[in-house]
C-alpha atoms as a PDB file:
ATOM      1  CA  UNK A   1     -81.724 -48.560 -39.895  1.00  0.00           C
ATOM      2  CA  UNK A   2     -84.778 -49.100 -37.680  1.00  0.00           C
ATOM      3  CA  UNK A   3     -83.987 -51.427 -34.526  1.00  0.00           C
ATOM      4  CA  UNK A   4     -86.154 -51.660 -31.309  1.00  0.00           C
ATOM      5  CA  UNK A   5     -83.380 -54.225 -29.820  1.00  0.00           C
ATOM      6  CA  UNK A   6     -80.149 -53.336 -29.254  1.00  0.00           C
ATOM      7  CA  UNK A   7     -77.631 -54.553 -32.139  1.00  0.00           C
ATOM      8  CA  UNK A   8     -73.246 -54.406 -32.327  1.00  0.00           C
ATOM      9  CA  UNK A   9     -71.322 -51.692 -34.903  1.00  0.00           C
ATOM     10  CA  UNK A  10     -67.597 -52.962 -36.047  1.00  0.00           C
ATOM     11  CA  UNK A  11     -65.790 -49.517 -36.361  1.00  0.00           C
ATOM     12  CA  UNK A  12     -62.574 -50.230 -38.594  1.00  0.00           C
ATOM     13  CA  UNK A  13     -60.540 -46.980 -39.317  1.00  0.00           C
ATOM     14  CA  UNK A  14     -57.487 -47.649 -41.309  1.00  0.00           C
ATOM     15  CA  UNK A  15     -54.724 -45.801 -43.007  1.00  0.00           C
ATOM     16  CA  UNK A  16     -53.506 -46.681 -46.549  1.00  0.00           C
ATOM     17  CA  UNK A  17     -50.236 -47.931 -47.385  1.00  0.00           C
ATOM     18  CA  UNK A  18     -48.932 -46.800 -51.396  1.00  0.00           C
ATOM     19  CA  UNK A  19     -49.721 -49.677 -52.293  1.00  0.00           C
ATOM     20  CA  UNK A  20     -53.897 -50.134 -53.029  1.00  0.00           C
ATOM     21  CA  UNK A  21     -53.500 -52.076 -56.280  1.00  0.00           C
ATOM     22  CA  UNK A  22     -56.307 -54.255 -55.935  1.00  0.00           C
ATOM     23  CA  UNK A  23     -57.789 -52.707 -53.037  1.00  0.00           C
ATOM     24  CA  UNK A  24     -61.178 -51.109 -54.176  1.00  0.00           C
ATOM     25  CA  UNK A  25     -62.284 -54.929 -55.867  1.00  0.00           C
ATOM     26  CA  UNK A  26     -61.593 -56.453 -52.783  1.00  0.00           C
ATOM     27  CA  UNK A  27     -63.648 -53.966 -50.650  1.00  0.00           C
ATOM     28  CA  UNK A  28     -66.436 -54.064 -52.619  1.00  0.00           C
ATOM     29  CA  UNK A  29     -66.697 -57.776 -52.862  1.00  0.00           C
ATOM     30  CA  UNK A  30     -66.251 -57.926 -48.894  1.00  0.00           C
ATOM     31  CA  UNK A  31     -69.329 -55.610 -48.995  1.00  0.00           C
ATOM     32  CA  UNK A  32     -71.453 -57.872 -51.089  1.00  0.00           C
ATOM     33  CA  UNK A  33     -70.151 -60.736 -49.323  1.00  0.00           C
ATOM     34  CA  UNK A  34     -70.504 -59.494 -45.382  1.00  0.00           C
ATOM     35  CA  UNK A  35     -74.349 -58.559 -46.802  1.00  0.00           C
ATOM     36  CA  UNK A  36     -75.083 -62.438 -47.345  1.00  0.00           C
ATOM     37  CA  UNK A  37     -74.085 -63.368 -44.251  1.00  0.00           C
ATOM     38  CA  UNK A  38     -76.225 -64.127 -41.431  1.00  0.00           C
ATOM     39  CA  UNK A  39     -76.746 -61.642 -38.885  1.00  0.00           C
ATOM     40  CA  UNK A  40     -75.356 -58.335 -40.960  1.00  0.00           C
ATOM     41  CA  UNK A  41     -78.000 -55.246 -40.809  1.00  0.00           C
ATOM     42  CA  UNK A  42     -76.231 -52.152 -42.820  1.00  0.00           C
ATOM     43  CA  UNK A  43     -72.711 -50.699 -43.503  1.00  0.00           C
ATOM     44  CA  UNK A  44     -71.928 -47.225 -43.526  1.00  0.00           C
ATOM     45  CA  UNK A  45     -68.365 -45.875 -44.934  1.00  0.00           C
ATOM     46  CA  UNK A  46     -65.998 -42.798 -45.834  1.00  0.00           C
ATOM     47  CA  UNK A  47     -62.792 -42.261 -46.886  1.00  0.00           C
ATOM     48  CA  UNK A  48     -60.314 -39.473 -47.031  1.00  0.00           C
ATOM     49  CA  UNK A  49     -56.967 -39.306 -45.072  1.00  0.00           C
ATOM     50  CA  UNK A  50     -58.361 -41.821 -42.864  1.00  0.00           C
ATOM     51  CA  UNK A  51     -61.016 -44.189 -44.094  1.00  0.00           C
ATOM     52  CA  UNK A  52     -63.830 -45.424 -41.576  1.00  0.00           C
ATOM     53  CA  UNK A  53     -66.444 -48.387 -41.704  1.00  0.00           C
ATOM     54  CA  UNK A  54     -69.043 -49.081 -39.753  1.00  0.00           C
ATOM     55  CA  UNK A  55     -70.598 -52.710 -39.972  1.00  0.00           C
ATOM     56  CA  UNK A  56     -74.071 -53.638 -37.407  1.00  0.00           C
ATOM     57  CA  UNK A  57     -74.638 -56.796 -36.962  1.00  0.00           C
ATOM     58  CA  UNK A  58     -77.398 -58.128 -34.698  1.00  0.00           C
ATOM     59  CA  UNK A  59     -74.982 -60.568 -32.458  1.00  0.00           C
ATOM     60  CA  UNK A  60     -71.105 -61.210 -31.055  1.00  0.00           C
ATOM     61  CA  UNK A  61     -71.628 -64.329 -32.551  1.00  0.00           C
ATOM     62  CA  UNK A  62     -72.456 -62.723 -36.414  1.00  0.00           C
ATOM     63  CA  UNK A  63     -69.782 -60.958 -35.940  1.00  0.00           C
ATOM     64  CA  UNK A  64     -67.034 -64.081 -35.083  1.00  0.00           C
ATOM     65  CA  UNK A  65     -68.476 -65.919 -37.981  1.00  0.00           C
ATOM     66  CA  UNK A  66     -67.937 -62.632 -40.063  1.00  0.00           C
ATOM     67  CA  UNK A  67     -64.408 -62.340 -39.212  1.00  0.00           C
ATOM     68  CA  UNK A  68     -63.511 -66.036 -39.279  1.00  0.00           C
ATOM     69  CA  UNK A  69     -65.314 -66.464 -42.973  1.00  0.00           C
ATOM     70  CA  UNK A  70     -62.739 -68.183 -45.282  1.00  0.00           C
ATOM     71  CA  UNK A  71     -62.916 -65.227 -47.896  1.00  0.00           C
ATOM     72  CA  UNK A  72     -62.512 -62.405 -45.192  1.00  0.00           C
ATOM     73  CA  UNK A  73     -60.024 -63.743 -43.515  1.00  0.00           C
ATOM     74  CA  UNK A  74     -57.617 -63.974 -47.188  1.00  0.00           C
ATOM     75  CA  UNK A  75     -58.814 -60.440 -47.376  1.00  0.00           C
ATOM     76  CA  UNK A  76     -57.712 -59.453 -43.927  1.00  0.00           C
ATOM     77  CA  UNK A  77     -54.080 -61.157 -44.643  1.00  0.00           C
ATOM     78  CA  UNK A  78     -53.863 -58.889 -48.353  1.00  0.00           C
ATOM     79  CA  UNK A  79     -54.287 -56.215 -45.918  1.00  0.00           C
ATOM     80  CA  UNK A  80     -52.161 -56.346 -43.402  1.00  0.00           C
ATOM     81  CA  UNK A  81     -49.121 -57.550 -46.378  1.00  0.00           C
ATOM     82  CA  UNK A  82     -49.971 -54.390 -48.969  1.00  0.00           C
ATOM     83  CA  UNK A  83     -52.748 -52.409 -48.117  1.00  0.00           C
ATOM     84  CA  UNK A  84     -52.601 -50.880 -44.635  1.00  0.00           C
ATOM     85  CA  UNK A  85     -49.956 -48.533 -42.693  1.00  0.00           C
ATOM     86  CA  UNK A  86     -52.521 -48.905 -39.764  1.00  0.00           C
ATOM     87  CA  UNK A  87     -56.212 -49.891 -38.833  1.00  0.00           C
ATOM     88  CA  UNK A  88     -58.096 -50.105 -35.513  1.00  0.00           C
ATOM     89  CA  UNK A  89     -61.326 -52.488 -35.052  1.00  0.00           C
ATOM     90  CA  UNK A  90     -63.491 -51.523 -32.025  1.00  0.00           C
ATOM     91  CA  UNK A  91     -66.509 -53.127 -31.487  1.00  0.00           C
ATOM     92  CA  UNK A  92     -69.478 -51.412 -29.560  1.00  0.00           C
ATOM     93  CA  UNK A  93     -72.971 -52.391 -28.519  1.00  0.00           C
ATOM     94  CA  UNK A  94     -75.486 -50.022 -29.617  1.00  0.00           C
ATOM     95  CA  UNK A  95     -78.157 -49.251 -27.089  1.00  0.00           C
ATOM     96  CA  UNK A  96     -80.230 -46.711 -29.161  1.00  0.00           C
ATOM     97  CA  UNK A  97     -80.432 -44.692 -32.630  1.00  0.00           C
ATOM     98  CA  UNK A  98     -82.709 -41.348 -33.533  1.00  0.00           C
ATOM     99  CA  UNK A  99     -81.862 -39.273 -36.844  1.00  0.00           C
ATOM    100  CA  UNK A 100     -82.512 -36.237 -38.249  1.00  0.00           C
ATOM    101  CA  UNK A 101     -82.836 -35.902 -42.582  1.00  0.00           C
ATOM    102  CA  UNK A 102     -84.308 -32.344 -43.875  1.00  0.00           C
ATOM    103  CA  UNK A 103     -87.464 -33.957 -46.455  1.00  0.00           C
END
């Protein structure tokens, strides 16, 4: 992800509870659906004992509408109810990027 201007990451690191019936469908159509909205740049994930997701998003503002969006927030409530033993969101500015990739 290529920015010259400084852009937001959503880090949400979760625990799972038994209970994920359901849970990959929903995640992925969060993904397709957080891509249509305005504002979203990239996402970045991994999962293992602890799953992490990283969301940029060019604005605060992106990122309200994100979390208040109708579908996200049902998704949010499934969750919290069967889901989740535990998640954290923290949300950062991000000043500046570099990389490295062998070719």
């Amino acid at each position: 992800m290529k920015n010259d201007t400084a852009y937001y990451a959503v880090i949400f690191t979760s625990t799972h509870s038994e209970n994920t019936e359901g849970y990959i469908d929903m995640a992925n159509q969060m993904e397709t659906l957080a891509k249509s909205q305005n504002g979203f740049l990239d996402i970045e994930s991994a999962k293992d004992s602890i799953g992490i997701t990283v969301s940029y998003w060019e604005s605060l503002e992106a990122i309200k509408n994100w979390k208040q969006h109708t579908d996200h927030l049902v998704a949010q409530q499934k969750g919290k109810q069967d889901w989740y033993n535990w998640y954290k969101v923290r949300i950062c500015k991000v000043e500046r990027e570099y990389e490295f990739f062998r070719d």
